[in-house]
PDB file of N, CA and C in Angstrom:
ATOM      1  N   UNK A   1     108.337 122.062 126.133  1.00  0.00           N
ATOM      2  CA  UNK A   1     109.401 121.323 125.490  1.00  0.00           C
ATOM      3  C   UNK A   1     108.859 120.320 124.483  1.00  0.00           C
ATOM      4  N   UNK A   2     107.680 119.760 124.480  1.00  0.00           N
ATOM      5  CA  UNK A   2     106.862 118.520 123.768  1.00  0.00           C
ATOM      6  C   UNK A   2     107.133 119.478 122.538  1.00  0.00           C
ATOM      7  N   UNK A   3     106.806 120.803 121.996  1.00  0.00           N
ATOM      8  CA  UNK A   3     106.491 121.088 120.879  1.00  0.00           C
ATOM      9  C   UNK A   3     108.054 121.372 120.527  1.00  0.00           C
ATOM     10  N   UNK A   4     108.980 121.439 120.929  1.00  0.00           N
ATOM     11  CA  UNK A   4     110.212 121.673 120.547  1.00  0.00           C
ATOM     12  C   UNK A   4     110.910 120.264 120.278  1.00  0.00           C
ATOM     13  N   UNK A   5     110.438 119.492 120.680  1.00  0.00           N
ATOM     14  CA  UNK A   5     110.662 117.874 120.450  1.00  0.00           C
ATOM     15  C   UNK A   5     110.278 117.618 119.472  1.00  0.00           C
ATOM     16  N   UNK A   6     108.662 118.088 118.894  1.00  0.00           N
ATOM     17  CA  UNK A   6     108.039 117.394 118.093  1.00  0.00           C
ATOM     18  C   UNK A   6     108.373 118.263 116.407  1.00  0.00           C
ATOM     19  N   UNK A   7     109.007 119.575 116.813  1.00  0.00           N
ATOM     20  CA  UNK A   7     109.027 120.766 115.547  1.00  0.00           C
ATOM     21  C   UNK A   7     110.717 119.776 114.945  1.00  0.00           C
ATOM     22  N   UNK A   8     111.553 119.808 115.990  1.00  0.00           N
ATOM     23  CA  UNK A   8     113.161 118.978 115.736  1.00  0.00           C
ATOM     24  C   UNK A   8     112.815 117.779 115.264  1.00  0.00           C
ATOM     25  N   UNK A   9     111.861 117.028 115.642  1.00  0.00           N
ATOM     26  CA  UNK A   9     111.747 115.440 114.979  1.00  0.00           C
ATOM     27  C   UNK A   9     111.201 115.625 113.392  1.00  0.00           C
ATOM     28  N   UNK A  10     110.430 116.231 113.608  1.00  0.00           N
ATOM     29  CA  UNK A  10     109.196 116.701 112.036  1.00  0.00           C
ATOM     30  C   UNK A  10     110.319 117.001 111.421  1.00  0.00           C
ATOM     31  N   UNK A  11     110.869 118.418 111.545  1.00  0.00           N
ATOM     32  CA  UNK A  11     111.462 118.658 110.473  1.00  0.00           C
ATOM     33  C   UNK A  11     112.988 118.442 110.078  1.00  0.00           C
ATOM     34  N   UNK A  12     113.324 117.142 111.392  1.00  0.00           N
ATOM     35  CA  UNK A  12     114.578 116.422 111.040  1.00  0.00           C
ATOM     36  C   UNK A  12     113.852 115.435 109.602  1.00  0.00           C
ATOM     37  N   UNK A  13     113.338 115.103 110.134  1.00  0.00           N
ATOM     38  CA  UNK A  13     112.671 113.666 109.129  1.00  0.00           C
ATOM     39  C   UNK A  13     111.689 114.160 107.704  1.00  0.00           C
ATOM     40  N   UNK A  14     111.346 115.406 107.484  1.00  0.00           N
ATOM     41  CA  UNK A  14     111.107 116.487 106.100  1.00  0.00           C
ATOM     42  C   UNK A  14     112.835 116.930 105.657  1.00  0.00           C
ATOM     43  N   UNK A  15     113.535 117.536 106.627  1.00  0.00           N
ATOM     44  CA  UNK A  15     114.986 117.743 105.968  1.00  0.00           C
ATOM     45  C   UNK A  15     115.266 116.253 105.310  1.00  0.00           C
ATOM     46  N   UNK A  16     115.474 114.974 106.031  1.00  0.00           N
ATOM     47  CA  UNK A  16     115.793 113.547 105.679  1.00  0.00           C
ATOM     48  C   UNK A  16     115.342 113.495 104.411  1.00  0.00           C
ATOM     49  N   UNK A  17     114.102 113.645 103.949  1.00  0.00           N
ATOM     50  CA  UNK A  17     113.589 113.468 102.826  1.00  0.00           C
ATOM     51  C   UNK A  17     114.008 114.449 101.812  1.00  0.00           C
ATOM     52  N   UNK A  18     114.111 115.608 101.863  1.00  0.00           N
ATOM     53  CA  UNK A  18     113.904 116.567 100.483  1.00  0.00           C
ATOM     54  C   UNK A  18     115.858 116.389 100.823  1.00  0.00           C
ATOM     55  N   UNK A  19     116.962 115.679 101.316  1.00  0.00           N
ATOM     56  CA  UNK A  19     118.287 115.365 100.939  1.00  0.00           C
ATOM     57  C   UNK A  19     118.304 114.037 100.174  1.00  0.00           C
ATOM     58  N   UNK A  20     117.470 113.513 100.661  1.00  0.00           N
ATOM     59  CA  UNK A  20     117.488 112.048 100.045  1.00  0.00           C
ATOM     60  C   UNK A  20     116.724 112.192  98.487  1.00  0.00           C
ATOM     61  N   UNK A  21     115.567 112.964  98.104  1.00  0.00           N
ATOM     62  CA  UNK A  21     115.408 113.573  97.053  1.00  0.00           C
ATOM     63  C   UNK A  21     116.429 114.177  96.240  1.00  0.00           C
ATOM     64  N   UNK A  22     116.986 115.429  96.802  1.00  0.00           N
ATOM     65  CA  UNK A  22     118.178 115.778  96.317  1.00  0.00           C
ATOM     66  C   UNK A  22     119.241 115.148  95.392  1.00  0.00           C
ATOM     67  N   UNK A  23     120.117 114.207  96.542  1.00  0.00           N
ATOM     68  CA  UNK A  23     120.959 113.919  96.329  1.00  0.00           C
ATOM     69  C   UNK A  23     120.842 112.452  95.702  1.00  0.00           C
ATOM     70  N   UNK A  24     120.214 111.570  95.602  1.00  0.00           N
ATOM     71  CA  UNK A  24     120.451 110.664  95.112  1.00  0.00           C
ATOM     72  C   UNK A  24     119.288 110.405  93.913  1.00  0.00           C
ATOM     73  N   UNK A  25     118.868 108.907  93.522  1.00  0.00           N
ATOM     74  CA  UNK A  25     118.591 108.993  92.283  1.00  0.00           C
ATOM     75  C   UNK A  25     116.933 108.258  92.896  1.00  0.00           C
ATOM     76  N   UNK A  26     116.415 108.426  93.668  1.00  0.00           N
ATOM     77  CA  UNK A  26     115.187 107.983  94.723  1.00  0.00           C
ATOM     78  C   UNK A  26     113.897 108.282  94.139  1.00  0.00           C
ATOM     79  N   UNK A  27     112.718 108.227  93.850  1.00  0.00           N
ATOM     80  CA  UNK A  27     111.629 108.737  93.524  1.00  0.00           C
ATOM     81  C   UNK A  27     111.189 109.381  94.948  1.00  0.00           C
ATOM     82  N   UNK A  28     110.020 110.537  94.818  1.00  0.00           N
ATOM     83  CA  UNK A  28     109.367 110.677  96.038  1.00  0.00           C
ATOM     84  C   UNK A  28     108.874 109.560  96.550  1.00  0.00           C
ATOM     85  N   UNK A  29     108.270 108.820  95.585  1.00  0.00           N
ATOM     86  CA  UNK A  29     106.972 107.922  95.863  1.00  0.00           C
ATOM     87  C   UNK A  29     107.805 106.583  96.598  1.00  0.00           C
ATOM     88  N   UNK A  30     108.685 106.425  96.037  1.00  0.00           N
ATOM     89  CA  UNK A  30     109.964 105.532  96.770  1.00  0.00           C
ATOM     90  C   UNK A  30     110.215 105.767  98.407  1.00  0.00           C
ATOM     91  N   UNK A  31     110.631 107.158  98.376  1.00  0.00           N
ATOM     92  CA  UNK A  31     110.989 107.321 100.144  1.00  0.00           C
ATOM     93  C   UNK A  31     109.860 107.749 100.614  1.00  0.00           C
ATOM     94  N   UNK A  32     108.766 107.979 100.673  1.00  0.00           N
ATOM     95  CA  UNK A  32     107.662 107.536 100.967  1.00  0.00           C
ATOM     96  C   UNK A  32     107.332 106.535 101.338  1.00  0.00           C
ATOM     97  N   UNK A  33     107.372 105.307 100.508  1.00  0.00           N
ATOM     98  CA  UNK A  33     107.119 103.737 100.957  1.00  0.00           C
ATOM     99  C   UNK A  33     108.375 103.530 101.813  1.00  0.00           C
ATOM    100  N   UNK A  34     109.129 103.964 101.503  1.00  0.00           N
ATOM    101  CA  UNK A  34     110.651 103.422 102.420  1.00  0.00           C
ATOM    102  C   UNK A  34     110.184 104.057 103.844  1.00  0.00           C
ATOM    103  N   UNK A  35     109.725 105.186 104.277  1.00  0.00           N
ATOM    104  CA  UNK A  35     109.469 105.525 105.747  1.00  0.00           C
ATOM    105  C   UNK A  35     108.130 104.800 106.689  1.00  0.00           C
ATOM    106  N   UNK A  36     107.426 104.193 105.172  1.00  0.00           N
ATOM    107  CA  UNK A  36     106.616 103.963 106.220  1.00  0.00           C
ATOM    108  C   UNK A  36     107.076 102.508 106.431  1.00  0.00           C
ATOM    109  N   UNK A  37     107.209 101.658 105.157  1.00  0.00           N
ATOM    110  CA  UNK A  37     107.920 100.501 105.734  1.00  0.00           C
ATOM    111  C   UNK A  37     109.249 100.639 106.932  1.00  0.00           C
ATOM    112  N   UNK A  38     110.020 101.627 107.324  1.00  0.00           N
ATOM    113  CA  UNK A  38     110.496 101.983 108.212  1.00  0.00           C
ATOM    114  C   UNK A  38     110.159 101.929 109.452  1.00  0.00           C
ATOM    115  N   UNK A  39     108.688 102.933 109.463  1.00  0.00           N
ATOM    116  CA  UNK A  39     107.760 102.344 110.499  1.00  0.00           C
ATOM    117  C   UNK A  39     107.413 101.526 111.260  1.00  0.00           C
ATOM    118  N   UNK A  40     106.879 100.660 110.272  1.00  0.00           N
ATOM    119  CA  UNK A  40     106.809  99.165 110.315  1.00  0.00           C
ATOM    120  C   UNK A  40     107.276  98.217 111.299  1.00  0.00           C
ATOM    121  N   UNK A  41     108.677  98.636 110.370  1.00  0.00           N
ATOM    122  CA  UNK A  41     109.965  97.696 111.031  1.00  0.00           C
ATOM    123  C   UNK A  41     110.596  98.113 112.507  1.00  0.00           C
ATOM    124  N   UNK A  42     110.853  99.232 112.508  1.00  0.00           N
ATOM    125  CA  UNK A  42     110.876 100.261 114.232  1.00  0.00           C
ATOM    126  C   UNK A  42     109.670  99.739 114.735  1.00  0.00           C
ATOM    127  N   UNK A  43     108.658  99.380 114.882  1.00  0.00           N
ATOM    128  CA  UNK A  43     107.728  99.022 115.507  1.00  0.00           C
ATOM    129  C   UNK A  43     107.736  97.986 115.789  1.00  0.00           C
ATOM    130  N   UNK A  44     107.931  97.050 114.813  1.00  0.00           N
ATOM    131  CA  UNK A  44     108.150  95.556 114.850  1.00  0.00           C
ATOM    132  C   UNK A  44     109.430  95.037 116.423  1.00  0.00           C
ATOM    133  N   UNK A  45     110.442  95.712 116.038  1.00  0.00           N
ATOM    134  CA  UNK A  45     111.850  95.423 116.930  1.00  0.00           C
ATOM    135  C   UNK A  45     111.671  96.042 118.094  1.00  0.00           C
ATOM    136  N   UNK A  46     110.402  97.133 118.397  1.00  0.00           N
ATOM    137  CA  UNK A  46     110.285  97.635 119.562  1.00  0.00           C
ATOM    138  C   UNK A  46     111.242  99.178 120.134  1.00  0.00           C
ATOM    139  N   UNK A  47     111.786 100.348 118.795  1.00  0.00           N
ATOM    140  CA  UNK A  47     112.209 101.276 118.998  1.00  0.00           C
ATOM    141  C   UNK A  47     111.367 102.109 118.486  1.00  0.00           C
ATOM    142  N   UNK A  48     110.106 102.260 117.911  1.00  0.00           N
ATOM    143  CA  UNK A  48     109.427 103.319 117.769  1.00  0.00           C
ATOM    144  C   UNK A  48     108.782 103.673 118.702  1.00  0.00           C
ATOM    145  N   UNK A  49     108.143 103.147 119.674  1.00  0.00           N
ATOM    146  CA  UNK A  49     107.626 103.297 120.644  1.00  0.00           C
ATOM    147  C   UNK A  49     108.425 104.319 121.621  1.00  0.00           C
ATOM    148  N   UNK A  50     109.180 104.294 121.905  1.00  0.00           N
ATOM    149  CA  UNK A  50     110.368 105.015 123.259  1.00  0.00           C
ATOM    150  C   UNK A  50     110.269 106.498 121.998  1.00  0.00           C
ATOM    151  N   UNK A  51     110.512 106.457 120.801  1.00  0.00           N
ATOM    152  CA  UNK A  51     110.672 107.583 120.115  1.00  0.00           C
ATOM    153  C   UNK A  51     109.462 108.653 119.693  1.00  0.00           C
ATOM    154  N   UNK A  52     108.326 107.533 120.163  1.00  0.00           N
ATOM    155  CA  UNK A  52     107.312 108.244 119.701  1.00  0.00           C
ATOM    156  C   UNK A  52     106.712 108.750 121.051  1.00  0.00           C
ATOM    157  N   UNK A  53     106.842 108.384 122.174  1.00  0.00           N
ATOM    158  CA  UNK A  53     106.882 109.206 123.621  1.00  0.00           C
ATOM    159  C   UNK A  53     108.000 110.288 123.827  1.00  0.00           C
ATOM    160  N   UNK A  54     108.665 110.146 123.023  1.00  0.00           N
ATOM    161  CA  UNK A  54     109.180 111.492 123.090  1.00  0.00           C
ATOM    162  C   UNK A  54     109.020 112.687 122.051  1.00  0.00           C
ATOM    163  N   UNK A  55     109.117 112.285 120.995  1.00  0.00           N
ATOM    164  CA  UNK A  55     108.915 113.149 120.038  1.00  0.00           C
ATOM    165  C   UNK A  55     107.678 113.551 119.986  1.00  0.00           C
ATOM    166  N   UNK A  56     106.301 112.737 120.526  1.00  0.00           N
ATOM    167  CA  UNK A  56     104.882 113.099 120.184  1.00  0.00           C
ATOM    168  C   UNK A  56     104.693 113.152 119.040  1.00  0.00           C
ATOM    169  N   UNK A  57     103.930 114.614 118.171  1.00  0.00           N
ATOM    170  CA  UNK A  57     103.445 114.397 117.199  1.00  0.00           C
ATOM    171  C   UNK A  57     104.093 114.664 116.012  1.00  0.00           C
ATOM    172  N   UNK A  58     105.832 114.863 116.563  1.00  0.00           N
ATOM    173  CA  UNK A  58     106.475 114.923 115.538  1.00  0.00           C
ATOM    174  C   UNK A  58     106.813 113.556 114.820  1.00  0.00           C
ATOM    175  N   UNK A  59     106.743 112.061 115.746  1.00  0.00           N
ATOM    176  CA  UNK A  59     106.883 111.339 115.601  1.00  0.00           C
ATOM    177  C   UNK A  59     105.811 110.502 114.802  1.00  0.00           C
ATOM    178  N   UNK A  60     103.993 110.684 114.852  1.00  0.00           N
ATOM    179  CA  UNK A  60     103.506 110.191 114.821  1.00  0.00           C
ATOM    180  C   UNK A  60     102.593 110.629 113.884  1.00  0.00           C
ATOM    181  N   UNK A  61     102.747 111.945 113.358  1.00  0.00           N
ATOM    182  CA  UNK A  61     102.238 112.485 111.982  1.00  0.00           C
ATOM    183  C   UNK A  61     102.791 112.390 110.962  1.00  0.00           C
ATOM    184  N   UNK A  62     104.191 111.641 110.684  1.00  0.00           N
ATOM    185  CA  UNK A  62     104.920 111.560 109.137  1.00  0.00           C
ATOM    186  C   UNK A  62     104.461 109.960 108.951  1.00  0.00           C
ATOM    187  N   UNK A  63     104.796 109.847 108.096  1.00  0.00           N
ATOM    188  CA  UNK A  63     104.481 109.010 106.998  1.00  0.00           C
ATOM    189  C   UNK A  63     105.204 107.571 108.339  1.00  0.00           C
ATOM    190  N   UNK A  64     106.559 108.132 109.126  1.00  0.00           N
ATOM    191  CA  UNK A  64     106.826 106.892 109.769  1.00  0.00           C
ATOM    192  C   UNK A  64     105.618 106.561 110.885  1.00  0.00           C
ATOM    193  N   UNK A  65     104.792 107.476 111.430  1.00  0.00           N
ATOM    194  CA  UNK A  65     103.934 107.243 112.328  1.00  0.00           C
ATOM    195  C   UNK A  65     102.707 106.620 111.471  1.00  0.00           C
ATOM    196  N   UNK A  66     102.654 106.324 110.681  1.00  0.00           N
ATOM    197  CA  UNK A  66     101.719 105.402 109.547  1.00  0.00           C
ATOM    198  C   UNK A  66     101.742 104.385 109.610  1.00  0.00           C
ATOM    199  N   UNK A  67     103.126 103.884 109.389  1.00  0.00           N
ATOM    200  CA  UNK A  67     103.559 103.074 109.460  1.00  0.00           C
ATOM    201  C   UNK A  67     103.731 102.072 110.665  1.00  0.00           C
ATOM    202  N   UNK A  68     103.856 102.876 111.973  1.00  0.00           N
ATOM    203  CA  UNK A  68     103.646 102.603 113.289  1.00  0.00           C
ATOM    204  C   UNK A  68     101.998 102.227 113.402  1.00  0.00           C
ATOM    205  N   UNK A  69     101.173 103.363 113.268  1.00  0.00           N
ATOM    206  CA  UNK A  69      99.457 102.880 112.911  1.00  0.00           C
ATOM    207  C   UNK A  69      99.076 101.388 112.688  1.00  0.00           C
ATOM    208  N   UNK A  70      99.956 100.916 111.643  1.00  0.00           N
ATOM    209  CA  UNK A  70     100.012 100.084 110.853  1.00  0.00           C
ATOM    210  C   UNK A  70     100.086  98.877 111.517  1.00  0.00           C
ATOM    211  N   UNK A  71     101.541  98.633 111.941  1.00  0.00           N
ATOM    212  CA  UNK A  71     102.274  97.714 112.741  1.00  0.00           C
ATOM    213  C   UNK A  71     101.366  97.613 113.934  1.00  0.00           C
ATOM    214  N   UNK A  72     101.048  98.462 114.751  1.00  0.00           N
ATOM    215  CA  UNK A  72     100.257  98.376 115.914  1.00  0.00           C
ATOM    216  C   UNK A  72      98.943  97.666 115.820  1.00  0.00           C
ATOM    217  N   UNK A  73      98.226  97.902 114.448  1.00  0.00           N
ATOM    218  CA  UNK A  73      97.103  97.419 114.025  1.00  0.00           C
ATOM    219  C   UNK A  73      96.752  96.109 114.251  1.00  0.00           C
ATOM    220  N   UNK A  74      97.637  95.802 113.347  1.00  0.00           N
ATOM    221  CA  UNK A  74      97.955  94.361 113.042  1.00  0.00           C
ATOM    222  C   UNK A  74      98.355  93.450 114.119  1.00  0.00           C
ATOM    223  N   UNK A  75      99.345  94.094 115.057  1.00  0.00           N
ATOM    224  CA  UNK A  75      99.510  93.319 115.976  1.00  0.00           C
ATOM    225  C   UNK A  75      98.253  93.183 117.177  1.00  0.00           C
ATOM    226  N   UNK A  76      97.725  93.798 117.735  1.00  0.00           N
ATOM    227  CA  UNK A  76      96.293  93.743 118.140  1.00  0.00           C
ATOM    228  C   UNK A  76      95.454  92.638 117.434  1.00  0.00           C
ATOM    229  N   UNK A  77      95.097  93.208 116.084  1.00  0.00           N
ATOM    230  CA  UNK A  77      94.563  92.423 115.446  1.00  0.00           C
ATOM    231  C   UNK A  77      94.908  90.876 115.263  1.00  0.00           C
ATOM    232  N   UNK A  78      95.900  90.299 115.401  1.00  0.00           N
ATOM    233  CA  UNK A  78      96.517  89.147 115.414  1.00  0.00           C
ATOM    234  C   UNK A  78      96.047  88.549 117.040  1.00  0.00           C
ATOM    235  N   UNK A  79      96.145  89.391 117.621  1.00  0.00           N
ATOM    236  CA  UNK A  79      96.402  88.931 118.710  1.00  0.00           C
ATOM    237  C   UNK A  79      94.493  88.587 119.165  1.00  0.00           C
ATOM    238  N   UNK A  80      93.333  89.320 118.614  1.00  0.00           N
ATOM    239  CA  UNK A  80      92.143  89.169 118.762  1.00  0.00           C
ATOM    240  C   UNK A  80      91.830  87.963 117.817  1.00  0.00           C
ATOM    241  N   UNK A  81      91.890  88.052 116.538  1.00  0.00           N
ATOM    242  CA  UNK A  81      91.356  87.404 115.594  1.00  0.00           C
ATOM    243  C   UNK A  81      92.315  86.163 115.142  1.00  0.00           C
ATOM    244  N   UNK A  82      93.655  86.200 115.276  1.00  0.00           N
ATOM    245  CA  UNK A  82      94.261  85.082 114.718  1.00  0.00           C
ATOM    246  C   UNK A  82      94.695  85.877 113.345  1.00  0.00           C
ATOM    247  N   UNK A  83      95.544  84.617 112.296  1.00  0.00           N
ATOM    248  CA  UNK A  83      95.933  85.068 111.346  1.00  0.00           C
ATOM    249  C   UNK A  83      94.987  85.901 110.503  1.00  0.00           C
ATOM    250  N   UNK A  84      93.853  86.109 110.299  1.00  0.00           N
ATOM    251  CA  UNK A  84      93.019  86.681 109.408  1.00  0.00           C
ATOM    252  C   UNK A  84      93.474  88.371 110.174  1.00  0.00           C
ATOM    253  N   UNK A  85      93.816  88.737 111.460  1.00  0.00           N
ATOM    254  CA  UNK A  85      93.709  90.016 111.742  1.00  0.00           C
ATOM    255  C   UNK A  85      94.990  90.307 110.888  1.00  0.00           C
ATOM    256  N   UNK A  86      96.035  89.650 110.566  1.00  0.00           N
ATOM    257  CA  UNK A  86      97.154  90.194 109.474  1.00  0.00           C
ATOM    258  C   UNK A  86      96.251  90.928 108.562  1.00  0.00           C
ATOM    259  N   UNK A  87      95.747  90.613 108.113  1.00  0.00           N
ATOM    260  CA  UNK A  87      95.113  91.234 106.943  1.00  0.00           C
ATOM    261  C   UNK A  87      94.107  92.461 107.088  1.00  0.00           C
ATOM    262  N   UNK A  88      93.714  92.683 108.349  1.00  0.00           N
ATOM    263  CA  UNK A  88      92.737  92.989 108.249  1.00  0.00           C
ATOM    264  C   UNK A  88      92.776  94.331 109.494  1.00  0.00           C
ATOM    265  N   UNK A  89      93.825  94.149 110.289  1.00  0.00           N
ATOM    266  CA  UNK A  89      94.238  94.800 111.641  1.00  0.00           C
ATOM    267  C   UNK A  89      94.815  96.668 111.077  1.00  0.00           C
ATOM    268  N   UNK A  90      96.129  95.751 110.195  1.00  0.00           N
ATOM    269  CA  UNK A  90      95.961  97.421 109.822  1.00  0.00           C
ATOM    270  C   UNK A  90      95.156  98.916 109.411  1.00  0.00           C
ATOM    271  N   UNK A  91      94.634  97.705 108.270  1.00  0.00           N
ATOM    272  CA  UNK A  91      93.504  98.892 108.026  1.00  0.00           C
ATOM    273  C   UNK A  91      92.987  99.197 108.799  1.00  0.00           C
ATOM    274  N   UNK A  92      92.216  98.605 109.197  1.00  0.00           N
ATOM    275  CA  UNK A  92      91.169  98.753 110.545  1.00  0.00           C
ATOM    276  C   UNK A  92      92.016 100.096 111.835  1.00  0.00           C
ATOM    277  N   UNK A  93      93.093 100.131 111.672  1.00  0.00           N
ATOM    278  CA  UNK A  93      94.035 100.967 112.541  1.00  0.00           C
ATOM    279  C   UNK A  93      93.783 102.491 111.905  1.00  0.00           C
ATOM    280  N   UNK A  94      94.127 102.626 110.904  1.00  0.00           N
ATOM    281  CA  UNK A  94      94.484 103.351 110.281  1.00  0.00           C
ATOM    282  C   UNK A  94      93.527 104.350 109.336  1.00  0.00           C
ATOM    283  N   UNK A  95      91.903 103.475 109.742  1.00  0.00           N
ATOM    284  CA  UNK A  95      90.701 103.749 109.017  1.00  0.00           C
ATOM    285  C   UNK A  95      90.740 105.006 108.713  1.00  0.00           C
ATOM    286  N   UNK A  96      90.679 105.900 109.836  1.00  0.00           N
ATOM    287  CA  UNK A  96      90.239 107.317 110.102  1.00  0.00           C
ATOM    288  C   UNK A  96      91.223 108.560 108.892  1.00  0.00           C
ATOM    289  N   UNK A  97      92.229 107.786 109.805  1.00  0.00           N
ATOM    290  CA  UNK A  97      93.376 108.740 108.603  1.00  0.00           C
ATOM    291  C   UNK A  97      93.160 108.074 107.016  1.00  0.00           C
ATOM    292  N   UNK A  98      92.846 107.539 107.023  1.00  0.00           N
ATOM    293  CA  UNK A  98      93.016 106.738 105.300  1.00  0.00           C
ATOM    294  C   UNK A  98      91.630 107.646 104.704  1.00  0.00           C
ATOM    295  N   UNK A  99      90.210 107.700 105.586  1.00  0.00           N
ATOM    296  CA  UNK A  99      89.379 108.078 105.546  1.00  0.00           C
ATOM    297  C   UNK A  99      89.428 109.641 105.196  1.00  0.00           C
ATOM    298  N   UNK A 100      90.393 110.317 105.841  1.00  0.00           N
ATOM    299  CA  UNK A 100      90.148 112.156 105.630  1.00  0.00           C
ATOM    300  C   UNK A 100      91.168 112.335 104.759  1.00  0.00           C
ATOM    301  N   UNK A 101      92.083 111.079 104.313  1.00  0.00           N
ATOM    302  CA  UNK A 101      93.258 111.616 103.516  1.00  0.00           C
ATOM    303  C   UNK A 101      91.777 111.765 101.911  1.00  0.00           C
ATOM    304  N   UNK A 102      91.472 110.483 101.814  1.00  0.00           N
ATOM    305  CA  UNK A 102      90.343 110.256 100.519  1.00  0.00           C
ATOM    306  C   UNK A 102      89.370 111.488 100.424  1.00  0.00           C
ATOM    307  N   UNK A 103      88.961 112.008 101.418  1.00  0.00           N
ATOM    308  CA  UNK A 103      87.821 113.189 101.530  1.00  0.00           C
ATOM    309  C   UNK A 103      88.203 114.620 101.179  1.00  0.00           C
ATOM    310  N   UNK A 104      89.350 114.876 102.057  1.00  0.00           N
ATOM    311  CA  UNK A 104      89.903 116.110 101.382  1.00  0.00           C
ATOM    312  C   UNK A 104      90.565 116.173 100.802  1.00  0.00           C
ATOM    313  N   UNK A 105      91.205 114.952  99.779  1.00  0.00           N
ATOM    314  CA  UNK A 105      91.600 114.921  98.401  1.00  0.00           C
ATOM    315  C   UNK A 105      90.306 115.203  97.183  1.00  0.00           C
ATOM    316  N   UNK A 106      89.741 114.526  97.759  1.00  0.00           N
ATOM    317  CA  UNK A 106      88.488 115.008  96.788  1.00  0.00           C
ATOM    318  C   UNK A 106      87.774 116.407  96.975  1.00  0.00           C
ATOM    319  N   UNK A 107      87.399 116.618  98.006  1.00  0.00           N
ATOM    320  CA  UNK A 107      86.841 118.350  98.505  1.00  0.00           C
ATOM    321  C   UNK A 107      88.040 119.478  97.332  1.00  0.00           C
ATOM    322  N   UNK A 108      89.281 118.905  97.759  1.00  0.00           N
ATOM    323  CA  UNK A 108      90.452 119.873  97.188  1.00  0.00           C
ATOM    324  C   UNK A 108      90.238 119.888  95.690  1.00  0.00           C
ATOM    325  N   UNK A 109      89.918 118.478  94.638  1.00  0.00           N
ATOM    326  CA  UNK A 109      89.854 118.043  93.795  1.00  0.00           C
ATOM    327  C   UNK A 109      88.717 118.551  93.089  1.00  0.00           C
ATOM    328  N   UNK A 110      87.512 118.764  93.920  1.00  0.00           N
ATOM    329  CA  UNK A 110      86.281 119.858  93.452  1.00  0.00           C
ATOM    330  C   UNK A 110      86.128 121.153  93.597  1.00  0.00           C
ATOM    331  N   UNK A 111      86.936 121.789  94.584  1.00  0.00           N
ATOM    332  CA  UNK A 111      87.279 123.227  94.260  1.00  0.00           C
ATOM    333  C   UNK A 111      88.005 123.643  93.766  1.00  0.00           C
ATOM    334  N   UNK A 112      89.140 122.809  92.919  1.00  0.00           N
ATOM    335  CA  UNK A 112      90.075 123.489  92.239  1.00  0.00           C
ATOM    336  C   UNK A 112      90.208 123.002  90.762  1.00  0.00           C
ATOM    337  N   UNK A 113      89.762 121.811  90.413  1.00  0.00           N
ATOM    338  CA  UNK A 113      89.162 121.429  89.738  1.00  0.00           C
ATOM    339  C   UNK A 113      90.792 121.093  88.550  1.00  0.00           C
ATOM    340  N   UNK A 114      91.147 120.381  88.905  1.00  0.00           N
ATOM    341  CA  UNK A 114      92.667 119.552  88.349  1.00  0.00           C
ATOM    342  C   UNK A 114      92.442 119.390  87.509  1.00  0.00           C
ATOM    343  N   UNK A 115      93.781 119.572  86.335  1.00  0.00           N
ATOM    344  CA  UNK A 115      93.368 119.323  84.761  1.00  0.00           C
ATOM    345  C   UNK A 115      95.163 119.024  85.102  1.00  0.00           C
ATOM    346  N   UNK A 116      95.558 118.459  83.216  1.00  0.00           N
ATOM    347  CA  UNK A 116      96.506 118.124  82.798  1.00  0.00           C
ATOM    348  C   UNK A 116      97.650 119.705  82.715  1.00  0.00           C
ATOM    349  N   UNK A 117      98.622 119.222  82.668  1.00  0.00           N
ATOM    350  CA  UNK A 117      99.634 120.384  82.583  1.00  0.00           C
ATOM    351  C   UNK A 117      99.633 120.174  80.652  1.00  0.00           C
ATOM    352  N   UNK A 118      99.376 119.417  80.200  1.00  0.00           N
ATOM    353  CA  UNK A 118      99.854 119.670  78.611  1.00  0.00           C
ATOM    354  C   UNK A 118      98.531 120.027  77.777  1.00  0.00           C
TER     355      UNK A 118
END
């Protein structure tokens, strides 16, 4: 059932996006920042958590589980270091993924070797 949880959450929240693309006047790059600041904020008030034990990795591989990364970071981090972990907690959360997003953008970027469309 976990993967039937996690396939309905994923691709509730990919449908969410390519309607919100659709239909209104939104950039990608816009609802993008809007989910993960979403994140964020569900994390902050204490409802991402209950959603992300259920959904698993449908919950915790989109852009809102980033955002959760994020929030979680920081709060740890605050809680070790004081105000300096604000700054410094997230990243530190989030290293790994920030880390393979940069690597196999570039790997992709040298085997295919990107040029301009004009």
């Amino acid at each position: 059932m976990q993967y039937f949880y996690a396939f309905i959450t994923g691709g509730t929240i990919c449908a969410l996006s390519q309607i919100l693309i659709d239909k209104t006047r939104l950039t990608p790059a816009r609802i993008l920042t809007s989910y993960v600041v979403l994140g964020v904020v569900l994390t902050a008030i204490g409802i991402y958590e209950p959603f992300k034990q259920w959904a698993g990795a449908g919950a915790t591989v989109p852009l809102l589980g980033f955002g959760c990364t994020l929030a979680e970071g920081v709060r740890q981090a605050v809680a070790q270091q004081g105000l300096l972990g604000a700054f410094t907690g997230g990243v530190r959360a989030a290293a790994g993924g920030i880390s393979a997003a940069v690597f196999f953008g570039l790997c992709t970027a040298i085997l295919f070797q990107p040029a301009d469309k004009s």
